[in-house]
PDB file of N, CA and C in Angstrom:
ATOM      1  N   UNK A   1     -30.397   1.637   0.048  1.00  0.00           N
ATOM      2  CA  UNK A   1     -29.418   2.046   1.028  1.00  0.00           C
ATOM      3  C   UNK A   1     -29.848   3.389   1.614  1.00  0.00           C
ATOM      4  N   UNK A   2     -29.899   3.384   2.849  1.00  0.00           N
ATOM      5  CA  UNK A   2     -29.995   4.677   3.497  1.00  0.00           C
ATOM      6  C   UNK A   2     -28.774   5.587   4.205  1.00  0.00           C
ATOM      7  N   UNK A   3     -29.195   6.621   3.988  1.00  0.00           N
ATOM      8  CA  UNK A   3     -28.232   7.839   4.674  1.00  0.00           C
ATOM      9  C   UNK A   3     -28.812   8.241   5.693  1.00  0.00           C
ATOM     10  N   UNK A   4     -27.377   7.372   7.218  1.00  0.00           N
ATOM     11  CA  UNK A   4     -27.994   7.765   8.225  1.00  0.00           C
ATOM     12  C   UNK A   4     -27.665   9.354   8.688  1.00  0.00           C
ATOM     13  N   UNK A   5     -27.200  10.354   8.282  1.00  0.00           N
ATOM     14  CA  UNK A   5     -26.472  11.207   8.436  1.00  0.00           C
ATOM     15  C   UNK A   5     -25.546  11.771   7.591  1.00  0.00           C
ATOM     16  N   UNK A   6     -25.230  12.959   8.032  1.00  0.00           N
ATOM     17  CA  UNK A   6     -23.899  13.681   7.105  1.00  0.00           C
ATOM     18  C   UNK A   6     -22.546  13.001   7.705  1.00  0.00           C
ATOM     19  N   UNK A   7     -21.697  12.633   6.838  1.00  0.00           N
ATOM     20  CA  UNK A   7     -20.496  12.062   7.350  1.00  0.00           C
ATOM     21  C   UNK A   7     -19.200  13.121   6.962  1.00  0.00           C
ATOM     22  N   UNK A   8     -18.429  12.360   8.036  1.00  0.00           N
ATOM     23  CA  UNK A   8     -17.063  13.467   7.297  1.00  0.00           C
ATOM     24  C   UNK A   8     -16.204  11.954   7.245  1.00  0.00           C
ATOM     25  N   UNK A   9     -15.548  12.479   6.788  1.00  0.00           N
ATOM     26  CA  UNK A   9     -13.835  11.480   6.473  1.00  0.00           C
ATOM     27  C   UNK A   9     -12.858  12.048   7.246  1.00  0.00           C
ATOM     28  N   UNK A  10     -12.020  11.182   8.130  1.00  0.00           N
ATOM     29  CA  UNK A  10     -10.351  11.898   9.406  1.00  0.00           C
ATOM     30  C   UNK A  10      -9.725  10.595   8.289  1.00  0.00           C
ATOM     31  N   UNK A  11      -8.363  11.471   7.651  1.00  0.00           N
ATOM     32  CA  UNK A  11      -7.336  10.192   7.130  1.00  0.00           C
ATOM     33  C   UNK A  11      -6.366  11.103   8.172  1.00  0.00           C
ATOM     34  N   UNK A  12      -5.473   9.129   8.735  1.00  0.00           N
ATOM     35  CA  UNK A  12      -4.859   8.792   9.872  1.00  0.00           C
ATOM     36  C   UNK A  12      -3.707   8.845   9.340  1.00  0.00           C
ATOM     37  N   UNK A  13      -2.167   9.971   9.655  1.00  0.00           N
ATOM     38  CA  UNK A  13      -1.183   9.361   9.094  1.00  0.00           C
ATOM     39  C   UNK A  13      -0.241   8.894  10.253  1.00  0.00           C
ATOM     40  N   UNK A  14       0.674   8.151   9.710  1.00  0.00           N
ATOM     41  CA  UNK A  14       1.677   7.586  10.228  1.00  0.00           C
ATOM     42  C   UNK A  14       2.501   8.668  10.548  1.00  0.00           C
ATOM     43  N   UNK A  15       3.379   9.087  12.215  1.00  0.00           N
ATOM     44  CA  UNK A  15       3.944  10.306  12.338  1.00  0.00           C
ATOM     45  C   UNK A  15       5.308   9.736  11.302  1.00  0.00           C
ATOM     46  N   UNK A  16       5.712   8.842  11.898  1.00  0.00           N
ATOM     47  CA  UNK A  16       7.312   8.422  11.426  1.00  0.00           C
ATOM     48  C   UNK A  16       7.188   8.445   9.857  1.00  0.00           C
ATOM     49  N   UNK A  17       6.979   7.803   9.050  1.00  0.00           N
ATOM     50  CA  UNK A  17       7.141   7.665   7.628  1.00  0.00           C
ATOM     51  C   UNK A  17       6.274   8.959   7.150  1.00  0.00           C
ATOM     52  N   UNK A  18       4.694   9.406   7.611  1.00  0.00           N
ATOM     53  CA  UNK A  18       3.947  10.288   6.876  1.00  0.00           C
ATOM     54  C   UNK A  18       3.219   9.663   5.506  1.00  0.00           C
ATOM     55  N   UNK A  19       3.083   8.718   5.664  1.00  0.00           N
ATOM     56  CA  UNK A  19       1.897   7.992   4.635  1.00  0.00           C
ATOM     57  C   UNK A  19       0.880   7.633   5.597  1.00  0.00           C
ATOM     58  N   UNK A  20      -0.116   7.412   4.626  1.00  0.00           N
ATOM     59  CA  UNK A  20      -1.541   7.513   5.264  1.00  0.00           C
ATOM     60  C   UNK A  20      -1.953   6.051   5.758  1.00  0.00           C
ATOM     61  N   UNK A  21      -2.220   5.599   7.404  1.00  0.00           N
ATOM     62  CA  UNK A  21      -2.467   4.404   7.422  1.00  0.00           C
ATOM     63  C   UNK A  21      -3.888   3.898   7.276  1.00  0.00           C
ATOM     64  N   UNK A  22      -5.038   4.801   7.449  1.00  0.00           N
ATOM     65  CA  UNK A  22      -6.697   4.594   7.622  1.00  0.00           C
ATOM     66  C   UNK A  22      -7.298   5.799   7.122  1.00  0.00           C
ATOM     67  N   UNK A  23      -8.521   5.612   6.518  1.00  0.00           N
ATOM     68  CA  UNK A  23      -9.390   6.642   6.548  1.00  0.00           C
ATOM     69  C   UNK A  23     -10.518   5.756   6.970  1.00  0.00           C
ATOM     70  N   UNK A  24     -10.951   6.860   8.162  1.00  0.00           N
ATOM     71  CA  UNK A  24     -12.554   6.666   8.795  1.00  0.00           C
ATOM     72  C   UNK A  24     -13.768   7.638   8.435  1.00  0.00           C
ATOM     73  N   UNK A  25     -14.720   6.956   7.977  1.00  0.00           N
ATOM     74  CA  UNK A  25     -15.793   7.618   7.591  1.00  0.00           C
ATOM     75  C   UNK A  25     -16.901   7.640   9.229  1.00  0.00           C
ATOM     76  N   UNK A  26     -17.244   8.768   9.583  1.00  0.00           N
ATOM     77  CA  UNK A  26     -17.686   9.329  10.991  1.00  0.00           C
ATOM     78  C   UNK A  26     -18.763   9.979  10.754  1.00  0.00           C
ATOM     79  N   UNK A  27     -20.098   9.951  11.460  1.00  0.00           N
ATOM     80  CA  UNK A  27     -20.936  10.891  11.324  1.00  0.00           C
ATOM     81  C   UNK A  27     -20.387  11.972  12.041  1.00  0.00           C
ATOM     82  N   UNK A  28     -21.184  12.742  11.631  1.00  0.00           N
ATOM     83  CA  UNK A  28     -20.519  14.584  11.856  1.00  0.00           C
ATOM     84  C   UNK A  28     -21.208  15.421  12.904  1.00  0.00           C
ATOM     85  N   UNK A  29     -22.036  14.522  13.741  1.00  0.00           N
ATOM     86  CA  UNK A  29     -23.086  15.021  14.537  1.00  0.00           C
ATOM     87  C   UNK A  29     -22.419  15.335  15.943  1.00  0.00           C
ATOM     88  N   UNK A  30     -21.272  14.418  16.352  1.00  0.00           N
ATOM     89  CA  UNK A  30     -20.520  15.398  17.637  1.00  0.00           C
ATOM     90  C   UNK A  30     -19.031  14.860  17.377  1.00  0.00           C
ATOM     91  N   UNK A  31     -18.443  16.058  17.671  1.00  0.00           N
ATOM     92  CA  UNK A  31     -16.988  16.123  18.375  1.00  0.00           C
ATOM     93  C   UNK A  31     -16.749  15.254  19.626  1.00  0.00           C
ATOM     94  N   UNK A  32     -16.083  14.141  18.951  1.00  0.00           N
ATOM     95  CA  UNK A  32     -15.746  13.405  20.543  1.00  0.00           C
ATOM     96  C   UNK A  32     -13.900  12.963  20.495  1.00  0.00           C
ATOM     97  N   UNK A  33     -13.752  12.514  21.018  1.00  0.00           N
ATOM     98  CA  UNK A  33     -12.034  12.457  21.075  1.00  0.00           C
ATOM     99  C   UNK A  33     -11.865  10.933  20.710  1.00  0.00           C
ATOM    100  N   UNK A  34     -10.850  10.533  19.470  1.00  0.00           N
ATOM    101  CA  UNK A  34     -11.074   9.520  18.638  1.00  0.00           C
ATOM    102  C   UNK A  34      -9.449   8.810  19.452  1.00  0.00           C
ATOM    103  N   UNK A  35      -9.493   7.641  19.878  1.00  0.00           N
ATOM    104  CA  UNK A  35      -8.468   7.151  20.475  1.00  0.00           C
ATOM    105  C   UNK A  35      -8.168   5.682  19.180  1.00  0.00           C
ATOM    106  N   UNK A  36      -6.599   5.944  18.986  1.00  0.00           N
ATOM    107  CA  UNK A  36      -6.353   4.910  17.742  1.00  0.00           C
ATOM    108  C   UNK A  36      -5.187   3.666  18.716  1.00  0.00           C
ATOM    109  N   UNK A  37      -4.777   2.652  18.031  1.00  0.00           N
ATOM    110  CA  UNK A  37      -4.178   1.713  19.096  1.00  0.00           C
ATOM    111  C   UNK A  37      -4.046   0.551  17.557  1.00  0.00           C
ATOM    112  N   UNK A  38      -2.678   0.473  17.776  1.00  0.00           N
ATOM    113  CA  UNK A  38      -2.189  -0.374  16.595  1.00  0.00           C
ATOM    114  C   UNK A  38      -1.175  -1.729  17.186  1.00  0.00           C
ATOM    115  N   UNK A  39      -1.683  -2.216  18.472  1.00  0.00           N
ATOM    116  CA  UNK A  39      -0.934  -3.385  19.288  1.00  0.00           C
ATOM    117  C   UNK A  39      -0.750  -4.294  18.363  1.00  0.00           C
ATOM    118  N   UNK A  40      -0.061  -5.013  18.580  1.00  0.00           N
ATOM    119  CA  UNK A  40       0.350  -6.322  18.092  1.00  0.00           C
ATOM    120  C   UNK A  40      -0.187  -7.091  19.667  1.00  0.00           C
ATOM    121  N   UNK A  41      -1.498  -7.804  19.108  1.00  0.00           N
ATOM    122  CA  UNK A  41      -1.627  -9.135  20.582  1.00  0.00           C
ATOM    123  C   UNK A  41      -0.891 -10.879  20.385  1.00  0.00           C
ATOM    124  N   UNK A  42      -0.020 -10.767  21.305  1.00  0.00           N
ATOM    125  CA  UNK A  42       0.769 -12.180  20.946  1.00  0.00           C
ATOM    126  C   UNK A  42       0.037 -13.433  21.622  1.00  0.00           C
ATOM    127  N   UNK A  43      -0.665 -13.271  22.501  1.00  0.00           N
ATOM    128  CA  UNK A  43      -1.435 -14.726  23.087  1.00  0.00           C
ATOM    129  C   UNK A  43      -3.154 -14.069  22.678  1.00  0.00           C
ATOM    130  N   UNK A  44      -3.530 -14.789  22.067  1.00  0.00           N
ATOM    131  CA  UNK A  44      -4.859 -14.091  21.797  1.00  0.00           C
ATOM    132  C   UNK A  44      -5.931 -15.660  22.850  1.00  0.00           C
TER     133      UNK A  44
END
């Protein structure tokens, strides 16, 4: 197994309750703006 990089970990919480819904493991090489989206799709 290789290490492509240094990683960091962002854990995602839920505003309303405040439990944790995801943790993402990210390389650490740039700051970019992380967009999250939890739809429900009803006609797939």
């Amino acid at each position: 197994m290789t290490n492509p990089g240094d990683e960091k970990l962002i854990r995602v919480y839920d505003k309303k309750s405040g439990k944790i819904r995801a943790d993402l493991i990210v390389l650490q090489q740039k700051d970019e703006l992380l967009a999250l989206s939890d739809k429900l799709v009803e006609d797939l």
